[in-house]
PDB file of N, CA and C in Angstrom:
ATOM      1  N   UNK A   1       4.591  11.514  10.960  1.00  0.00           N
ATOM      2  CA  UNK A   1       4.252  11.743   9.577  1.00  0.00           C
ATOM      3  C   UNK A   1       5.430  11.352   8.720  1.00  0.00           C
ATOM      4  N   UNK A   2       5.199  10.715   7.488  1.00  0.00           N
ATOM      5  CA  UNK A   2       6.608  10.367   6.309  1.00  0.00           C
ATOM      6  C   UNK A   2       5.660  10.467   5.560  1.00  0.00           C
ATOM      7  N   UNK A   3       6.555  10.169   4.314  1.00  0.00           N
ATOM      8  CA  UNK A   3       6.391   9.902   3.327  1.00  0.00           C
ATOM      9  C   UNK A   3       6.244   8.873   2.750  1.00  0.00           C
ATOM     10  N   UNK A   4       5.487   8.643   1.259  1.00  0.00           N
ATOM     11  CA  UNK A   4       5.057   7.716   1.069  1.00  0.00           C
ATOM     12  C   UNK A   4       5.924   6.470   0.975  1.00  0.00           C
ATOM     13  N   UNK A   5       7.059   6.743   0.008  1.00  0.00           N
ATOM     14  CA  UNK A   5       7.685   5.867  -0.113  1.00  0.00           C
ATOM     15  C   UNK A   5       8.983   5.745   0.292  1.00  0.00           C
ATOM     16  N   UNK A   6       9.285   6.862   1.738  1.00  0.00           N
ATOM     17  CA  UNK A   6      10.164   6.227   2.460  1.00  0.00           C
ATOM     18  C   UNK A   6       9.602   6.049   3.878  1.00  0.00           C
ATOM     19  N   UNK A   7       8.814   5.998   4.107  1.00  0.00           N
ATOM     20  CA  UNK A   7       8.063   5.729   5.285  1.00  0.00           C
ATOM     21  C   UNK A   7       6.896   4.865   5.117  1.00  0.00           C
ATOM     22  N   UNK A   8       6.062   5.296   4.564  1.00  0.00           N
ATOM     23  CA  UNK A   8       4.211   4.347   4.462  1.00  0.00           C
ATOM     24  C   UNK A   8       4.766   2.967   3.771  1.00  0.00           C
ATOM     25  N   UNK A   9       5.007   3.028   2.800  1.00  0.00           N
ATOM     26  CA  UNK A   9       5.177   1.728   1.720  1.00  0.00           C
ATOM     27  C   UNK A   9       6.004   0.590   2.420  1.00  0.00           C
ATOM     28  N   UNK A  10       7.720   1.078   2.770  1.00  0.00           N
ATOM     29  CA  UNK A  10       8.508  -0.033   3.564  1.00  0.00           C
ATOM     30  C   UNK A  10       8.134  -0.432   4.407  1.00  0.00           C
ATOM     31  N   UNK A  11       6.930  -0.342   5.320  1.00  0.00           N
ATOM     32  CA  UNK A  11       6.225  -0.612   6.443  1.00  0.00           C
ATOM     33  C   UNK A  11       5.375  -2.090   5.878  1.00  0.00           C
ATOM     34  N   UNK A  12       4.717  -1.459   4.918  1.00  0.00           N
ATOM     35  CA  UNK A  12       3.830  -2.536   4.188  1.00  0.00           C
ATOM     36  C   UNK A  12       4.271  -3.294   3.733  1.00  0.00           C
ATOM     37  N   UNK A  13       5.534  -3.683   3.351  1.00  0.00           N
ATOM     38  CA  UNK A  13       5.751  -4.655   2.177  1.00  0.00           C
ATOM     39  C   UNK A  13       6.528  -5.431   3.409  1.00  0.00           C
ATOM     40  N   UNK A  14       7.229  -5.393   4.118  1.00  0.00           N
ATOM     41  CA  UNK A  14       7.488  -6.410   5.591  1.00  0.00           C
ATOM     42  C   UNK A  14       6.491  -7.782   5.377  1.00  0.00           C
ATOM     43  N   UNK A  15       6.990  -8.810   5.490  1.00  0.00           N
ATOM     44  CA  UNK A  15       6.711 -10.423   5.320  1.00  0.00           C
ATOM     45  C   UNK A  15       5.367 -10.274   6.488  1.00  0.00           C
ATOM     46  N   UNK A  16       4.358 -10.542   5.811  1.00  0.00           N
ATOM     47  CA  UNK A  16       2.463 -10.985   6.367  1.00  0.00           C
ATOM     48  C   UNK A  16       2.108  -9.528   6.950  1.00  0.00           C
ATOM     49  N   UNK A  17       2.983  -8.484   6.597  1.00  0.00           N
ATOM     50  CA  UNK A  17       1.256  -7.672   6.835  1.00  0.00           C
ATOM     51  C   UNK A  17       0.657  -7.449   5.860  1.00  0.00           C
ATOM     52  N   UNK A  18       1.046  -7.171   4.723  1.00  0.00           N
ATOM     53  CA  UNK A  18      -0.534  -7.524   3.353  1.00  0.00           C
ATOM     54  C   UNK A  18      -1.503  -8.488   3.822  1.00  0.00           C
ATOM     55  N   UNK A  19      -1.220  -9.605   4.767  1.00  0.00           N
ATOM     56  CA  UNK A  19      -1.892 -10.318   4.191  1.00  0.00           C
ATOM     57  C   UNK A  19      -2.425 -10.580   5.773  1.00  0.00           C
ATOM     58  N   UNK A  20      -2.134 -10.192   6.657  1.00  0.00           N
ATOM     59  CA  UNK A  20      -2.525  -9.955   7.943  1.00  0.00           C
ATOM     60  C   UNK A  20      -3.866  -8.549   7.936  1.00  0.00           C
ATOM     61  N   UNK A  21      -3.510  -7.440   6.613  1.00  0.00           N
ATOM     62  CA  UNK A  21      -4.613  -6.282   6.497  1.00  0.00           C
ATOM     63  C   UNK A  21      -5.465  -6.651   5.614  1.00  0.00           C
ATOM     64  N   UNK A  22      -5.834  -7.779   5.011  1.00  0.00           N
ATOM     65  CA  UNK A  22      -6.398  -8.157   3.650  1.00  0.00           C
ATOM     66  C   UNK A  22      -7.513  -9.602   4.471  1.00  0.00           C
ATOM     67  N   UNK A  23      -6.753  -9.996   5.673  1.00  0.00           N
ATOM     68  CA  UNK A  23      -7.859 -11.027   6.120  1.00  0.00           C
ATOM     69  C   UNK A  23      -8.702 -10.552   7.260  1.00  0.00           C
ATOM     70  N   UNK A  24      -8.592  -9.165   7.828  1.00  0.00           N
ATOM     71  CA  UNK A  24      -9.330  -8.523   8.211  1.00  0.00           C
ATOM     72  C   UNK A  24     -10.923  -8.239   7.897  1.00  0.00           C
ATOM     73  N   UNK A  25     -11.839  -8.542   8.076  1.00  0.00           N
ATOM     74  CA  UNK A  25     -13.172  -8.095   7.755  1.00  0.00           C
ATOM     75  C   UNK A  25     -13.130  -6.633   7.779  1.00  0.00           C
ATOM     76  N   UNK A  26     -12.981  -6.171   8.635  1.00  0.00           N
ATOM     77  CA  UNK A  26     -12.931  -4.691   8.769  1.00  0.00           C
ATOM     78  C   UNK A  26     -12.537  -3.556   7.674  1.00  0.00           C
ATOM     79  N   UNK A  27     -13.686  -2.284   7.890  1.00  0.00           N
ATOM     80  CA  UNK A  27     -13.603  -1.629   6.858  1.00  0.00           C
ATOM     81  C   UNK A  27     -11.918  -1.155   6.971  1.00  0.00           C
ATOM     82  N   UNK A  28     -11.358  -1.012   5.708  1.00  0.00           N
ATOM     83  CA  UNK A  28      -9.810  -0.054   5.344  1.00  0.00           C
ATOM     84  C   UNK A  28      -9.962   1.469   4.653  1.00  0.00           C
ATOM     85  N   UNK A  29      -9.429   2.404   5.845  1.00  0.00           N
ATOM     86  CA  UNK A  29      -9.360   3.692   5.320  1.00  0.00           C
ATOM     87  C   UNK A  29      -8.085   4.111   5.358  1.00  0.00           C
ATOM     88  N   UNK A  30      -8.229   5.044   4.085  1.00  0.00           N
ATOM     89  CA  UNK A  30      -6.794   5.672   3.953  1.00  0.00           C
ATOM     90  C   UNK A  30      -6.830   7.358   4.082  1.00  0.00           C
ATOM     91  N   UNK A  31      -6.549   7.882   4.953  1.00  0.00           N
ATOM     92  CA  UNK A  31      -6.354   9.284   4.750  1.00  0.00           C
ATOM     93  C   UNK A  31      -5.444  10.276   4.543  1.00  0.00           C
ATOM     94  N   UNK A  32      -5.568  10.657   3.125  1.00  0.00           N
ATOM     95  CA  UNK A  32      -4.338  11.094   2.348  1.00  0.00           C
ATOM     96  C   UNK A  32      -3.858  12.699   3.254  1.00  0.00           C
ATOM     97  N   UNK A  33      -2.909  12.955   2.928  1.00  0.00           N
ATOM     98  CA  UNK A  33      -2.237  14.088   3.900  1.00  0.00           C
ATOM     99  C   UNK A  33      -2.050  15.164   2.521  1.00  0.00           C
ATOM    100  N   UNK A  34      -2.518  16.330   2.648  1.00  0.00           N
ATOM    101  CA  UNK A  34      -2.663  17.026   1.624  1.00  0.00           C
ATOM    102  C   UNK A  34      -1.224  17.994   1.601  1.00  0.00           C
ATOM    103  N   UNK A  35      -0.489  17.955   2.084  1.00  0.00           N
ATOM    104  CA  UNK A  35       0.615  18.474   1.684  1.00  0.00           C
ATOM    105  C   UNK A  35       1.350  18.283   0.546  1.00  0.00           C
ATOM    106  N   UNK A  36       2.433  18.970   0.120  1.00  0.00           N
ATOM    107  CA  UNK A  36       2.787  18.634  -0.693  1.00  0.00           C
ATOM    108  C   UNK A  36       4.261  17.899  -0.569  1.00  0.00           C
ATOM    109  N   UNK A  37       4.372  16.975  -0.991  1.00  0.00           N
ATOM    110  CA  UNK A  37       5.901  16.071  -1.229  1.00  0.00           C
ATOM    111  C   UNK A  37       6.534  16.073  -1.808  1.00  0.00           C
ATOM    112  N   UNK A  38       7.735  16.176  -2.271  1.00  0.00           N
ATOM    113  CA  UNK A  38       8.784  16.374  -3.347  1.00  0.00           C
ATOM    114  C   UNK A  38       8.671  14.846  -4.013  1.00  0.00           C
ATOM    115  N   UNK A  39       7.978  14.192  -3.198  1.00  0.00           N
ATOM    116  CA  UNK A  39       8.135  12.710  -3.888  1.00  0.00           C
ATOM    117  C   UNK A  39       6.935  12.177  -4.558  1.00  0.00           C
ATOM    118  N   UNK A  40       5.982  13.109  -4.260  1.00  0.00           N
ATOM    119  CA  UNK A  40       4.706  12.697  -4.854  1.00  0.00           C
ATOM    120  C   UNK A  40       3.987  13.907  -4.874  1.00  0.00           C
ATOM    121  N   UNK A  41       4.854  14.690  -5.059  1.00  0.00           N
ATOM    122  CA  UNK A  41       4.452  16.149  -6.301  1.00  0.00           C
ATOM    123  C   UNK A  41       3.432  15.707  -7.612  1.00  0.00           C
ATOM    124  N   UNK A  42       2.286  16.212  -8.034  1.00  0.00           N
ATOM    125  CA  UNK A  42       1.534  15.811  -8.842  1.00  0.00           C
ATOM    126  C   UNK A  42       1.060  14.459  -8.586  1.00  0.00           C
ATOM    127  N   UNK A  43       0.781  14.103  -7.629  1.00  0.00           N
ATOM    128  CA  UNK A  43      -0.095  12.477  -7.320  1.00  0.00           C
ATOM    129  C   UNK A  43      -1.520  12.606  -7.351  1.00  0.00           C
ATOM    130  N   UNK A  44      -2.359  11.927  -8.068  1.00  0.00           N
ATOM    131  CA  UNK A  44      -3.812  12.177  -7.555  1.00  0.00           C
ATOM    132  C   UNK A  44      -3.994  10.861  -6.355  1.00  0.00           C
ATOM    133  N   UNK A  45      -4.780  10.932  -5.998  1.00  0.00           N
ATOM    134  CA  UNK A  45      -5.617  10.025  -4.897  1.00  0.00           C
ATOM    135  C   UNK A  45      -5.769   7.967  -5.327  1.00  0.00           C
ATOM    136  N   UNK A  46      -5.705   8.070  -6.240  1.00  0.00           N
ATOM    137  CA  UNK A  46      -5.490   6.859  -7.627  1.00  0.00           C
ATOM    138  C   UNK A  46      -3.913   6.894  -7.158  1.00  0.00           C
ATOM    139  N   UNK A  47      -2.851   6.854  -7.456  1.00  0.00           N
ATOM    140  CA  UNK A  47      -1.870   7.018  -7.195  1.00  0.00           C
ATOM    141  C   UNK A  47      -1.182   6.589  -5.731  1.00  0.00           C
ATOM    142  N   UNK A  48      -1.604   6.884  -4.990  1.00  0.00           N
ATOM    143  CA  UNK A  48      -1.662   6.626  -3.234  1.00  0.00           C
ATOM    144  C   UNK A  48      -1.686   5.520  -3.227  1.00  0.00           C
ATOM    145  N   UNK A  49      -3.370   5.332  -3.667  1.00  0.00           N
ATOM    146  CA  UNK A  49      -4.024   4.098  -3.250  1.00  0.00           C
ATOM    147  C   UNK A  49      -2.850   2.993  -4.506  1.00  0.00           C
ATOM    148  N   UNK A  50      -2.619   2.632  -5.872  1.00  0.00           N
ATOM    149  CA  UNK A  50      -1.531   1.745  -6.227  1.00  0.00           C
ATOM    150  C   UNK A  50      -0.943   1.476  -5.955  1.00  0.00           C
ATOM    151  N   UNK A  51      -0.032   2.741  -5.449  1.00  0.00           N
ATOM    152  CA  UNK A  51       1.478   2.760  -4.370  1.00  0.00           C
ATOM    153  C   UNK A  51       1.217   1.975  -3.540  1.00  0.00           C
ATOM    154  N   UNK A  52       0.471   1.986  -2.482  1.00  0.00           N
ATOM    155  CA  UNK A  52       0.072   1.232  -1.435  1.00  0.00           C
ATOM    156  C   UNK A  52      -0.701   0.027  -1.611  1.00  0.00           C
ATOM    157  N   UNK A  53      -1.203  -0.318  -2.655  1.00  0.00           N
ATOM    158  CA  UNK A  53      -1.548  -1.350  -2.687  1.00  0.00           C
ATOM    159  C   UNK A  53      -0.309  -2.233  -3.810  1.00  0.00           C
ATOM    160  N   UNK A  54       0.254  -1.742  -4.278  1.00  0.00           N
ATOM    161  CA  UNK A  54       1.518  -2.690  -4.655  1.00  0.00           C
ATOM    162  C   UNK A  54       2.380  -2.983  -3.617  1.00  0.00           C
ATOM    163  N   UNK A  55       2.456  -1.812  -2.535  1.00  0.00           N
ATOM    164  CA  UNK A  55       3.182  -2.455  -1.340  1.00  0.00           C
ATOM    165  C   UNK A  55       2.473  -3.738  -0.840  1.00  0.00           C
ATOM    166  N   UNK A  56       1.317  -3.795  -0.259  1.00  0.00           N
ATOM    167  CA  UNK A  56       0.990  -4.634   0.179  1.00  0.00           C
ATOM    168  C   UNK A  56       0.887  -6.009  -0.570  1.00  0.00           C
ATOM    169  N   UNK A  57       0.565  -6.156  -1.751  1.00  0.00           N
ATOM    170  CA  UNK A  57       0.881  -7.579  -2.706  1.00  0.00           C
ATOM    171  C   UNK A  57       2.121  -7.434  -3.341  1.00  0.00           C
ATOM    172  N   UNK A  58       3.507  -6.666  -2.793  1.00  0.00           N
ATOM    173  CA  UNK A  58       4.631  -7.190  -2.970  1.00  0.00           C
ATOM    174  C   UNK A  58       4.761  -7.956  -4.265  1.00  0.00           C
ATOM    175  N   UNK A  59       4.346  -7.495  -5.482  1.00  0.00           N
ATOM    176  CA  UNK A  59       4.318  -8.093  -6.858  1.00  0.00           C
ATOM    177  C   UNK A  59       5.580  -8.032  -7.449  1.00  0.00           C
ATOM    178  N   UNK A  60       6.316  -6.498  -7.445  1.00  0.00           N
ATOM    179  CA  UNK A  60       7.358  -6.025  -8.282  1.00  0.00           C
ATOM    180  C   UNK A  60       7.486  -7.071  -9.343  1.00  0.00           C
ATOM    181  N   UNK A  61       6.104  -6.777  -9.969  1.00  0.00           N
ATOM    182  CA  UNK A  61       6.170  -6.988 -11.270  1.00  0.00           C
ATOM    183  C   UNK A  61       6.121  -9.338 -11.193  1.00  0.00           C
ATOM    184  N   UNK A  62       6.126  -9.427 -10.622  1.00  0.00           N
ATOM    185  CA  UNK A  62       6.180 -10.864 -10.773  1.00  0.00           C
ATOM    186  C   UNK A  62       4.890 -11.534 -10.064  1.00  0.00           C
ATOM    187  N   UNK A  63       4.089 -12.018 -10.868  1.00  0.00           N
ATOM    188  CA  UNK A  63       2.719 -12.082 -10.645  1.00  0.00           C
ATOM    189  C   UNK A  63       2.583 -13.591  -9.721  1.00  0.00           C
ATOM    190  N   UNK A  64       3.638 -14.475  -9.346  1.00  0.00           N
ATOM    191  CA  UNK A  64       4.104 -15.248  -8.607  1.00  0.00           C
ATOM    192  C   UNK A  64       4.179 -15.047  -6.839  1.00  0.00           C
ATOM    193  N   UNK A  65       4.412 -13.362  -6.833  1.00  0.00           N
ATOM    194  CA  UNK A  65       5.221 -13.386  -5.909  1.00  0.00           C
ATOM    195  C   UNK A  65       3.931 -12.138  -5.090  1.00  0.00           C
ATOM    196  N   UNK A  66       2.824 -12.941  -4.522  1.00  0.00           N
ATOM    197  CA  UNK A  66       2.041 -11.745  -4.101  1.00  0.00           C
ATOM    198  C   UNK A  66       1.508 -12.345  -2.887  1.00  0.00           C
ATOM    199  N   UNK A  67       0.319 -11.779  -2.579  1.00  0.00           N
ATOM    200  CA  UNK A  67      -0.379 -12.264  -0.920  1.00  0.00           C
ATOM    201  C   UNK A  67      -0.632 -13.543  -1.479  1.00  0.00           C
ATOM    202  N   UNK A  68      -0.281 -14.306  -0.323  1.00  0.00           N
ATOM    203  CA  UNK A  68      -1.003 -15.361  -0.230  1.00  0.00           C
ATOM    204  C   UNK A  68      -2.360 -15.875   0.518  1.00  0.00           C
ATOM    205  N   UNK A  69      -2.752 -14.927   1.475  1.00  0.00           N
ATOM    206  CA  UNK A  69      -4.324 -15.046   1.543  1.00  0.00           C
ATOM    207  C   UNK A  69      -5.108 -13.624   0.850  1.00  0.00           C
ATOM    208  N   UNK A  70      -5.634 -13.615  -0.676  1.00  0.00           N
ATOM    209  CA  UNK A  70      -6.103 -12.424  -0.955  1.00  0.00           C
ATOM    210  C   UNK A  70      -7.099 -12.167  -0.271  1.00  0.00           C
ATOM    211  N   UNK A  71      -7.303 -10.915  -0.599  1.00  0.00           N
ATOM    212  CA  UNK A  71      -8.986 -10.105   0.025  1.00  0.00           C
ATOM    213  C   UNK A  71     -10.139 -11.021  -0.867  1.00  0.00           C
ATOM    214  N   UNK A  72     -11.271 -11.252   0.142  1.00  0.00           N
ATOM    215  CA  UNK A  72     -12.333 -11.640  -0.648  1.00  0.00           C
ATOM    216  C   UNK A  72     -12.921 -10.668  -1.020  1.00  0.00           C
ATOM    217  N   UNK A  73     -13.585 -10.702  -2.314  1.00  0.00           N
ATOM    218  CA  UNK A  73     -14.426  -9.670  -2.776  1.00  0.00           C
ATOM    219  C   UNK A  73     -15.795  -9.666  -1.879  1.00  0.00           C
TER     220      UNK A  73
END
């Protein structure tokens, strides 16, 4: 078990797994851990899911710099 963003997130943002979990067909579940975190004290469920999905398209803000095979809708 970690935390989100010193454990879950640095995992994700590592060079092709966004984009190794995004060319998957397969359904993606996330199951949130209801404890509480000093780091994500007051998070709703919305929140998780951004966090983690900014890990995975590695944007920080630069709309250049994301997956290169996206999810198909």
């Amino acid at each position: 078990m970690g935390s989100l963003f010193t454990s879950v997130c640095p995992s994700l943002v590592l060079l092709g797994i966004g984009e190794i979990i995004s060319s998957r067909s397969c359904p993606k579940v996330l199951l949130l851990n209801g404890t509480h975190d000093r780091a994500t004290g007051g998070f709703s469920a919305s929140c998780f899911v951004t966090a983690i999905a900014d890990a995975l398209n590695r944007t920080y803000g630069d709309p250049h710099n994301c997956l290169k095979n996206p999810p198909s809708q």
